[in-house]
PDB file of N, CA and C in Angstrom:
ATOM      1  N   UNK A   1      12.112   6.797   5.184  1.00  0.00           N
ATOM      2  CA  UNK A   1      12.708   5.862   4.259  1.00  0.00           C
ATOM      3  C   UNK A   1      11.720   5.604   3.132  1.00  0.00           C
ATOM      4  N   UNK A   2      12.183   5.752   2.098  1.00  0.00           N
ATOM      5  CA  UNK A   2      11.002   5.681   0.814  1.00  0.00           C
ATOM      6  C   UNK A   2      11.664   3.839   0.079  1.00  0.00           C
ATOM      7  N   UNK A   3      10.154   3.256   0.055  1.00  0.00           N
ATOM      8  CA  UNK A   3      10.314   2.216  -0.126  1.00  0.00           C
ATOM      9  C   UNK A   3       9.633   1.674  -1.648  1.00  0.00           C
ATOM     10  N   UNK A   4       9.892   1.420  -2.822  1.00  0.00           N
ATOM     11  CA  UNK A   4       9.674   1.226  -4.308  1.00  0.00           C
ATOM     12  C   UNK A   4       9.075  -0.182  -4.232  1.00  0.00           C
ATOM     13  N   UNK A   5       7.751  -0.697  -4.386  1.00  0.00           N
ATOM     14  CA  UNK A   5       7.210  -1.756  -4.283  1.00  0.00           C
ATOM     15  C   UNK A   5       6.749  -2.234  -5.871  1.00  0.00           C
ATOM     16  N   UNK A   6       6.529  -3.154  -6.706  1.00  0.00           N
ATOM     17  CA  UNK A   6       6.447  -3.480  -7.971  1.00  0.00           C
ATOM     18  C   UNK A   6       4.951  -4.336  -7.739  1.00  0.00           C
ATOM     19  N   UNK A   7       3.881  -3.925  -8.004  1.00  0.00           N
ATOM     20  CA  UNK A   7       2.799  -4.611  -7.652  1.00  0.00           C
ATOM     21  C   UNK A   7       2.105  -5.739  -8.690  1.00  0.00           C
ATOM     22  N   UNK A   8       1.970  -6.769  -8.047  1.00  0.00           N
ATOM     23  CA  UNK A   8       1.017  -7.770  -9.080  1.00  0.00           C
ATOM     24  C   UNK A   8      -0.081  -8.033  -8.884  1.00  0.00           C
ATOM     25  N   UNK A   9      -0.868  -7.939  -9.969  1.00  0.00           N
ATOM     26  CA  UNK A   9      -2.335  -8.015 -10.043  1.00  0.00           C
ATOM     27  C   UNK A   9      -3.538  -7.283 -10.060  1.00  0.00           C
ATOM     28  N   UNK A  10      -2.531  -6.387 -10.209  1.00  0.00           N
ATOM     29  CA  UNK A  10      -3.746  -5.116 -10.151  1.00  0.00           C
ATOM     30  C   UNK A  10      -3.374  -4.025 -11.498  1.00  0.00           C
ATOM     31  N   UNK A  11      -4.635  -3.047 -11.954  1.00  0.00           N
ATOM     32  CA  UNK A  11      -3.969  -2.249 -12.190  1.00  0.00           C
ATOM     33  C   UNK A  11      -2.692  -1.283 -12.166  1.00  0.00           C
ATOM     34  N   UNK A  12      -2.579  -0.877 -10.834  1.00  0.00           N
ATOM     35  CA  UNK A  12      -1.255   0.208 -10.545  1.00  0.00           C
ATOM     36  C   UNK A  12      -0.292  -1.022 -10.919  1.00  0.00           C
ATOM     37  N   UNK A  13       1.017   0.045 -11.054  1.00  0.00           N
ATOM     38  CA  UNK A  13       1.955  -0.959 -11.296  1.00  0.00           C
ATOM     39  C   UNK A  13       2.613  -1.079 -10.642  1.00  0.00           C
ATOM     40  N   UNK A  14       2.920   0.143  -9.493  1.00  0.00           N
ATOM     41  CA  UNK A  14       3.819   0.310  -8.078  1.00  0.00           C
ATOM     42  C   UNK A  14       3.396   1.160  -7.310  1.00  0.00           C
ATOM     43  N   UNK A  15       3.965   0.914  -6.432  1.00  0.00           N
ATOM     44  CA  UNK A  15       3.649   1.870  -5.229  1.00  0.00           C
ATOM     45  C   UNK A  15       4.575   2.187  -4.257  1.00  0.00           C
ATOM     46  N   UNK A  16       5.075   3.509  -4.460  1.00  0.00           N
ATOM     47  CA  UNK A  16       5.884   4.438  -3.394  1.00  0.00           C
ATOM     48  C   UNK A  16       5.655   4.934  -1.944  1.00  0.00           C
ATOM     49  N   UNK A  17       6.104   4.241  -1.495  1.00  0.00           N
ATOM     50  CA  UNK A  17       6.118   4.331   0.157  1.00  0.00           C
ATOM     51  C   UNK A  17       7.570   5.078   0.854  1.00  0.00           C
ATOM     52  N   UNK A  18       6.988   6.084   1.635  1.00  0.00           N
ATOM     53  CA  UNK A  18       7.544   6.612   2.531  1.00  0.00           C
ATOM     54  C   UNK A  18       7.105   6.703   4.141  1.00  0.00           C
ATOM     55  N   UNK A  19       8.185   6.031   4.476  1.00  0.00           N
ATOM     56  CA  UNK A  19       7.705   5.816   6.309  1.00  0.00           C
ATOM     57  C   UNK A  19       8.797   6.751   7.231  1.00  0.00           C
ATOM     58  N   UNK A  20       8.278   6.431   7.907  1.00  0.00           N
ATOM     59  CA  UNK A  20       8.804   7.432   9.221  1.00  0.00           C
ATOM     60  C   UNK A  20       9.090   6.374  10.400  1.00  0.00           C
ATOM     61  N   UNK A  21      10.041   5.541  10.789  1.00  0.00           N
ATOM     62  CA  UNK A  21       9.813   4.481  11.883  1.00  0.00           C
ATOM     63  C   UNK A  21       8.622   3.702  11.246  1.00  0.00           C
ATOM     64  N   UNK A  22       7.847   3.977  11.972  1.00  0.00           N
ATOM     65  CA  UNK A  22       6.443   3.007  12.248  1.00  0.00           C
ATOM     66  C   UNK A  22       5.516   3.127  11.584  1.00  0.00           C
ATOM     67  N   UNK A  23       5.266   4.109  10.843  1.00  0.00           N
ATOM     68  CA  UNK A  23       4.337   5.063  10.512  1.00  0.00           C
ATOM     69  C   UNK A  23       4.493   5.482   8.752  1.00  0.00           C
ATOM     70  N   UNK A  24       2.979   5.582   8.254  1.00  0.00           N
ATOM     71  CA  UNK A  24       2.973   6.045   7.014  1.00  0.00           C
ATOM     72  C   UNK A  24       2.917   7.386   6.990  1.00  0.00           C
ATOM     73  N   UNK A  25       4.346   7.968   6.283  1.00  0.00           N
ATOM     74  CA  UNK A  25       3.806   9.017   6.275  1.00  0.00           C
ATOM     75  C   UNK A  25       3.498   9.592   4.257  1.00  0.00           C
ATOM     76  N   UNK A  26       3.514   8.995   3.526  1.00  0.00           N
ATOM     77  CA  UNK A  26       2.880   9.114   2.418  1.00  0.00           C
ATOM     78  C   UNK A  26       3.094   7.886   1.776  1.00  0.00           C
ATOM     79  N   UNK A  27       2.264   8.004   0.926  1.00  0.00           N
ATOM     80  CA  UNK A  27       1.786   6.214  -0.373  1.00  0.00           C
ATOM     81  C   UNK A  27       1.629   6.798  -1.746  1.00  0.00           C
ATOM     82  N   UNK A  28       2.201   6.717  -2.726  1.00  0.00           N
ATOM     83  CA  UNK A  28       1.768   7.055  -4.221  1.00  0.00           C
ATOM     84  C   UNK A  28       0.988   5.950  -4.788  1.00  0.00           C
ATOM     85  N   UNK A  29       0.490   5.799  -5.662  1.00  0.00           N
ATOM     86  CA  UNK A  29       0.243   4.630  -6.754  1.00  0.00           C
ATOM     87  C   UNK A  29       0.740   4.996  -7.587  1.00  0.00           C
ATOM     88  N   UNK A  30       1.372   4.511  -8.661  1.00  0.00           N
ATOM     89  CA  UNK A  30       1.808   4.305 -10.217  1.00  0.00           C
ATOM     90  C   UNK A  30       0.509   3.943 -10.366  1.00  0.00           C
ATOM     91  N   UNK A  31      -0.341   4.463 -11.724  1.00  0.00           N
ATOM     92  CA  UNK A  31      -1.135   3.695 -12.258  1.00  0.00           C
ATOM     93  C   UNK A  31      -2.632   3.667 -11.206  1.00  0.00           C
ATOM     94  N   UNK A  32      -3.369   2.667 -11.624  1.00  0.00           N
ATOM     95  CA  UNK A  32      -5.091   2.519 -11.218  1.00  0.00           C
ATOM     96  C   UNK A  32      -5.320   3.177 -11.005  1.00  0.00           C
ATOM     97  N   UNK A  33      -6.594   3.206 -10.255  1.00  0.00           N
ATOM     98  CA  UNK A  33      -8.208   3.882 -10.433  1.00  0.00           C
ATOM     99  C   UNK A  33      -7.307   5.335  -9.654  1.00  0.00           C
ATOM    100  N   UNK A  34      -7.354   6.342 -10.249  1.00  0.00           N
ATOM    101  CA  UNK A  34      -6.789   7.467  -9.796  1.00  0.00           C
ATOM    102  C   UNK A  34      -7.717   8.248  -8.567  1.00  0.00           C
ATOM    103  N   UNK A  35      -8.932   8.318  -8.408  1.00  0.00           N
ATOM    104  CA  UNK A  35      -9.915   8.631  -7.370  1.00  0.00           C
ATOM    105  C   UNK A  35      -8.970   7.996  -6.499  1.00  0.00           C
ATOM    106  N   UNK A  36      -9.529   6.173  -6.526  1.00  0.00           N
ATOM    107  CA  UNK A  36      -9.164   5.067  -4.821  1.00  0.00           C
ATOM    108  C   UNK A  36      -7.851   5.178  -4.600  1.00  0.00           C
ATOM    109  N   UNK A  37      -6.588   5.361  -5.768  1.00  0.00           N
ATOM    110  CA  UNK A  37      -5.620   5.291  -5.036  1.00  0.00           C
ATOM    111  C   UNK A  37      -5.460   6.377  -4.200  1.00  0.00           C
ATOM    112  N   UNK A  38      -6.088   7.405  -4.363  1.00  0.00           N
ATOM    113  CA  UNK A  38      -5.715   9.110  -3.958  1.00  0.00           C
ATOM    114  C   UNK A  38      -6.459   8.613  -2.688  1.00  0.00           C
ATOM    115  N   UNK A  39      -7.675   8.372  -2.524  1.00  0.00           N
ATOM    116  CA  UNK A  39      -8.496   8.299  -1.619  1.00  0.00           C
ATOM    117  C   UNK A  39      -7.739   7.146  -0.282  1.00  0.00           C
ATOM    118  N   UNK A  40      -7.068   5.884  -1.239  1.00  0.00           N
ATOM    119  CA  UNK A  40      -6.269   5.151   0.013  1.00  0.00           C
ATOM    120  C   UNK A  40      -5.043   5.932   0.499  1.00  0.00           C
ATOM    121  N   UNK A  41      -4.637   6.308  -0.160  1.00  0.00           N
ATOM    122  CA  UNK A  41      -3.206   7.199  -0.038  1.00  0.00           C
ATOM    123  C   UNK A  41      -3.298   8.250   1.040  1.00  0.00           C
ATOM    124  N   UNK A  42      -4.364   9.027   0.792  1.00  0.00           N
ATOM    125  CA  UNK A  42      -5.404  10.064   2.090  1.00  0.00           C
ATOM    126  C   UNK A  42      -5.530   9.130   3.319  1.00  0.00           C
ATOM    127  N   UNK A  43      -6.111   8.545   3.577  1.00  0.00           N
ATOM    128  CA  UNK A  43      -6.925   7.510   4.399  1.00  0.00           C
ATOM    129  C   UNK A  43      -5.478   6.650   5.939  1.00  0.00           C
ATOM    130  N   UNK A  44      -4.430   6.590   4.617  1.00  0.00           N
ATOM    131  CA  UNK A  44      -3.765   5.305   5.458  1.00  0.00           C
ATOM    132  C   UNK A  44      -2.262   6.392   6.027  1.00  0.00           C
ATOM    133  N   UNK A  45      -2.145   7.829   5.510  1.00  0.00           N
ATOM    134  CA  UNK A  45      -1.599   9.067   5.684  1.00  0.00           C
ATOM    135  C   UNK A  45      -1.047   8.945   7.573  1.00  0.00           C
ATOM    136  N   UNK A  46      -0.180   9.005   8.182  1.00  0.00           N
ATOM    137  CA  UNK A  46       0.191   9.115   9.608  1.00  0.00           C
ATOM    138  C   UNK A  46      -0.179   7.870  10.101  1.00  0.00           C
ATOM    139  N   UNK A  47      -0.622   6.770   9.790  1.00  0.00           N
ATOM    140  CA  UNK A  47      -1.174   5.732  10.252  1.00  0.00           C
ATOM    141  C   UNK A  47       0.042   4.913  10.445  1.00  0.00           C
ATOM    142  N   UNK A  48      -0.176   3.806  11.630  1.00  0.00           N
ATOM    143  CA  UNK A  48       1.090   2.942  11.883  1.00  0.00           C
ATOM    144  C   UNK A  48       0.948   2.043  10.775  1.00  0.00           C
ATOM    145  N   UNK A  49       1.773   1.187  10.467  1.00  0.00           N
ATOM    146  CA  UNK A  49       2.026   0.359   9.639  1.00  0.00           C
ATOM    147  C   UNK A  49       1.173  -1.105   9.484  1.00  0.00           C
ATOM    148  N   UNK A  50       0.956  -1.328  11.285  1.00  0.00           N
ATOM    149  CA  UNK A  50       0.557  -2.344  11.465  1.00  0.00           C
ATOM    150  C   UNK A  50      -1.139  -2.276  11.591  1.00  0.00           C
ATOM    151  N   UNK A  51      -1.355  -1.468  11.783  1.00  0.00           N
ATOM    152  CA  UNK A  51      -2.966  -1.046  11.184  1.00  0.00           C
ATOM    153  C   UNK A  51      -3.273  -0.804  10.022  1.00  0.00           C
ATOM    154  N   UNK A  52      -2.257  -0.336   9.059  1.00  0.00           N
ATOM    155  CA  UNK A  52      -2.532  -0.367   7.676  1.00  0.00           C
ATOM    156  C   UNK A  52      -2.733  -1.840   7.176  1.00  0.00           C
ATOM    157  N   UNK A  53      -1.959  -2.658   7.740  1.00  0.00           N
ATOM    158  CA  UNK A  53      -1.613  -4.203   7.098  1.00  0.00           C
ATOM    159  C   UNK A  53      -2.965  -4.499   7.462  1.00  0.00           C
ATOM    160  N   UNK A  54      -3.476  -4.919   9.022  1.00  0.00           N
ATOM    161  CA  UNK A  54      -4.850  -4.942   9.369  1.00  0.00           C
ATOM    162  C   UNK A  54      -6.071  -4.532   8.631  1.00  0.00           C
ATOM    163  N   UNK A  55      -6.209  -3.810   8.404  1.00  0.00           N
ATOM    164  CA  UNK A  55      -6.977  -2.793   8.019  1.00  0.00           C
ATOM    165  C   UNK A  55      -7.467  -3.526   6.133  1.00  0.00           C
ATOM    166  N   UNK A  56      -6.142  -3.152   5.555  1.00  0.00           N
ATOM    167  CA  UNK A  56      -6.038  -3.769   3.699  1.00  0.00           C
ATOM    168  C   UNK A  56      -6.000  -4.994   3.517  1.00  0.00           C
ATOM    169  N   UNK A  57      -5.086  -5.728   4.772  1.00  0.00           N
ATOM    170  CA  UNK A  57      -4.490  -7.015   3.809  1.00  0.00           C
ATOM    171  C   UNK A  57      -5.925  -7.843   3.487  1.00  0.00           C
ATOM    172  N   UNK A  58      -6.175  -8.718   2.225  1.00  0.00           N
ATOM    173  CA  UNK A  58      -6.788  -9.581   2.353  1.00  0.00           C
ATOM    174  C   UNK A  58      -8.216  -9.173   1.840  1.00  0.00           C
ATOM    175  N   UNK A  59      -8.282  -7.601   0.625  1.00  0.00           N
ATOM    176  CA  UNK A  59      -9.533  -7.121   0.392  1.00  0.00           C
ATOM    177  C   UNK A  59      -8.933  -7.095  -0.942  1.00  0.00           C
ATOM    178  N   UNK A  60     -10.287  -7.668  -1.916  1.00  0.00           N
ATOM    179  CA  UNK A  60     -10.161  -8.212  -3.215  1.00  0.00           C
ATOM    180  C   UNK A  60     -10.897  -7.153  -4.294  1.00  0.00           C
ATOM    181  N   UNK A  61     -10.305  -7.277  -5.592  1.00  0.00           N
ATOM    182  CA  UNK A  61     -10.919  -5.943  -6.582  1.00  0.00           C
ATOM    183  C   UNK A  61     -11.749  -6.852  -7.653  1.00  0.00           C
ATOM    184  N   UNK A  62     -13.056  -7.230  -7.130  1.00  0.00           N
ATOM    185  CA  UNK A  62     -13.788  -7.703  -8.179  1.00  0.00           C
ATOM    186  C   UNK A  62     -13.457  -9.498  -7.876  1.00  0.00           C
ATOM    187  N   UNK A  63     -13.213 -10.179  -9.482  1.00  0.00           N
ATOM    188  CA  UNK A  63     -12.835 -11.200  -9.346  1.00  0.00           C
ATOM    189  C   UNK A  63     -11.181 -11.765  -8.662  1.00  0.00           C
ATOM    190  N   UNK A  64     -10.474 -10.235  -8.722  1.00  0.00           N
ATOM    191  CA  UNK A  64      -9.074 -10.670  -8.572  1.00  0.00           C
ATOM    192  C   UNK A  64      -8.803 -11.057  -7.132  1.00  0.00           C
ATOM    193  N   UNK A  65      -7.558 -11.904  -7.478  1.00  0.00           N
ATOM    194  CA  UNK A  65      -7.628 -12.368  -5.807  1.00  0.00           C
ATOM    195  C   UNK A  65      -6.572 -11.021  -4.490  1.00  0.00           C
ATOM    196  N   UNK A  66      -6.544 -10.143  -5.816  1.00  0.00           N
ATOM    197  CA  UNK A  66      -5.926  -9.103  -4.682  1.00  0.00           C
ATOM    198  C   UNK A  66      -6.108  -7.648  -5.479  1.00  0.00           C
ATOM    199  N   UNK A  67      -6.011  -6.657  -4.806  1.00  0.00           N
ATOM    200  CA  UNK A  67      -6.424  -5.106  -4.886  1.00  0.00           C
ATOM    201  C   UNK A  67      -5.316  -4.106  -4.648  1.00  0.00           C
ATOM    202  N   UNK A  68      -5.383  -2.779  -5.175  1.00  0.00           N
ATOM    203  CA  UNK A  68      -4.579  -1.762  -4.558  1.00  0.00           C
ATOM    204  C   UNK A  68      -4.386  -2.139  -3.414  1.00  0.00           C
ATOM    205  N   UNK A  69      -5.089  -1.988  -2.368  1.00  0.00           N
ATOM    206  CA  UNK A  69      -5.549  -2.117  -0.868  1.00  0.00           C
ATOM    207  C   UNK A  69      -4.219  -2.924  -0.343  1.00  0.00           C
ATOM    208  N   UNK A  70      -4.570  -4.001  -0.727  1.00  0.00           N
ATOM    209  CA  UNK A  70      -4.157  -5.488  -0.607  1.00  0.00           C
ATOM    210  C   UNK A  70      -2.797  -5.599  -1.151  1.00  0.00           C
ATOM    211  N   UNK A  71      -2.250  -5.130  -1.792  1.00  0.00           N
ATOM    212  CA  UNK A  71      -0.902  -5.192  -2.763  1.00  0.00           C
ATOM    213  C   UNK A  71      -0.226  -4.264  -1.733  1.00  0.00           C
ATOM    214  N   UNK A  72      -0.961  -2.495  -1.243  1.00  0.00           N
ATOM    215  CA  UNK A  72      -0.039  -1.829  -0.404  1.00  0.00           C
ATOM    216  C   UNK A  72       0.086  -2.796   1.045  1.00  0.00           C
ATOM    217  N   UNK A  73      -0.640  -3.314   1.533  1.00  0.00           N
ATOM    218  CA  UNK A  73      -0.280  -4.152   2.931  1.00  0.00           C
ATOM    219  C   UNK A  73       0.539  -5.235   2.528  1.00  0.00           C
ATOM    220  N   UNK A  74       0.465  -5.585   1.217  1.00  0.00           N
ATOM    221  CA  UNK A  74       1.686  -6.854   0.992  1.00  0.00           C
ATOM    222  C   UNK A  74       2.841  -6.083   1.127  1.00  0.00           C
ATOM    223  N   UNK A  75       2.897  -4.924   0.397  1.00  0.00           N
ATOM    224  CA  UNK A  75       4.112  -3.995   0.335  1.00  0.00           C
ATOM    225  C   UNK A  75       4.689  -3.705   1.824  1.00  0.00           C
ATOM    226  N   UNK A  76       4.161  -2.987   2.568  1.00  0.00           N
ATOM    227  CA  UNK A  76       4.611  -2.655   3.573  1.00  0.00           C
ATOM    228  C   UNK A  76       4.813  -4.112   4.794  1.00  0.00           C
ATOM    229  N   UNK A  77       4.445  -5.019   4.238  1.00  0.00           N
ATOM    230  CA  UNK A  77       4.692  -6.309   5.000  1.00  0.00           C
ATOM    231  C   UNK A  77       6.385  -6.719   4.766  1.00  0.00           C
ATOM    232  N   UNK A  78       6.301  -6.664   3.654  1.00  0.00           N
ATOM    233  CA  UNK A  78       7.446  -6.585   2.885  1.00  0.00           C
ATOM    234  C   UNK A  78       9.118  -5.355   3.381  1.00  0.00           C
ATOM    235  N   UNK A  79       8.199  -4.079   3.509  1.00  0.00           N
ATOM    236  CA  UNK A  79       9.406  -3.255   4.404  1.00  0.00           C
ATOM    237  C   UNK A  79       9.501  -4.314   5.553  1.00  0.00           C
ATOM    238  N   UNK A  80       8.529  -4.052   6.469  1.00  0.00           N
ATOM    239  CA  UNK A  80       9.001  -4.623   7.773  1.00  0.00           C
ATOM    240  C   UNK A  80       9.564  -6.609   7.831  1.00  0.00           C
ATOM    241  N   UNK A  81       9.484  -6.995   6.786  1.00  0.00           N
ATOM    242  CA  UNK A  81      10.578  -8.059   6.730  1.00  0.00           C
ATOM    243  C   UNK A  81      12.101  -7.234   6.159  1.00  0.00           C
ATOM    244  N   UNK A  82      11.826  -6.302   5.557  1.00  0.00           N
ATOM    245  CA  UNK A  82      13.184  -5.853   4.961  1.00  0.00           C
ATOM    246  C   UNK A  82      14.028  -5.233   6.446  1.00  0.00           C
ATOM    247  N   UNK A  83      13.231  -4.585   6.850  1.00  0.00           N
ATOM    248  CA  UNK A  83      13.658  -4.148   8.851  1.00  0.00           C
ATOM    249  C   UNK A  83      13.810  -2.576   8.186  1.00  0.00           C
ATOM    250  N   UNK A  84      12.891  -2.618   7.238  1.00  0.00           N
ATOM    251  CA  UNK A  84      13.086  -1.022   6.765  1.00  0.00           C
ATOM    252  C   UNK A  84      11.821  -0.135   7.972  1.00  0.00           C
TER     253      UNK A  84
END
């Protein structure tokens, strides 16, 4: 199920999620640091959902009070209230 997230506060501007059940099975970024998003996108790849949230939620980019990181675990917090 590919899920279209609209991100605030960060560079990227969205982020494309595709899951499998439980599981990430790919993450795009729209936009930011093109290295970290590639590098989170790699990283969080087959991973359950609920270790991704673990893992990101709650890690900050500088002064901002939220990050790529942090915006994809809001996102996918967000599927699993949707019951996607």
């Amino acid at each position: 199920m590919e899920y279209h997230y609209k991100t605030k506060g960060t560079c990227s501007r969205e982020i494309i999620i595709d899951l499998d059940g439980d599981t990430v099975h790919s993450v795009k970024f729209i936009g930011g640091c093109n290295g970290n998003t590639k590098g989170i996108s790699a990283l969080v790849k087959e991973m359950k959902v609920e270790d991704v949230i673990s893992r990101l939620k709650g890690i900050k980019c500088g002064m901002k009070s939220t990050s790529c990181p942090d915006q994809l675990a809001t996102a996918l917090q967000a599927c699993k209230a949707e019951g996607k």
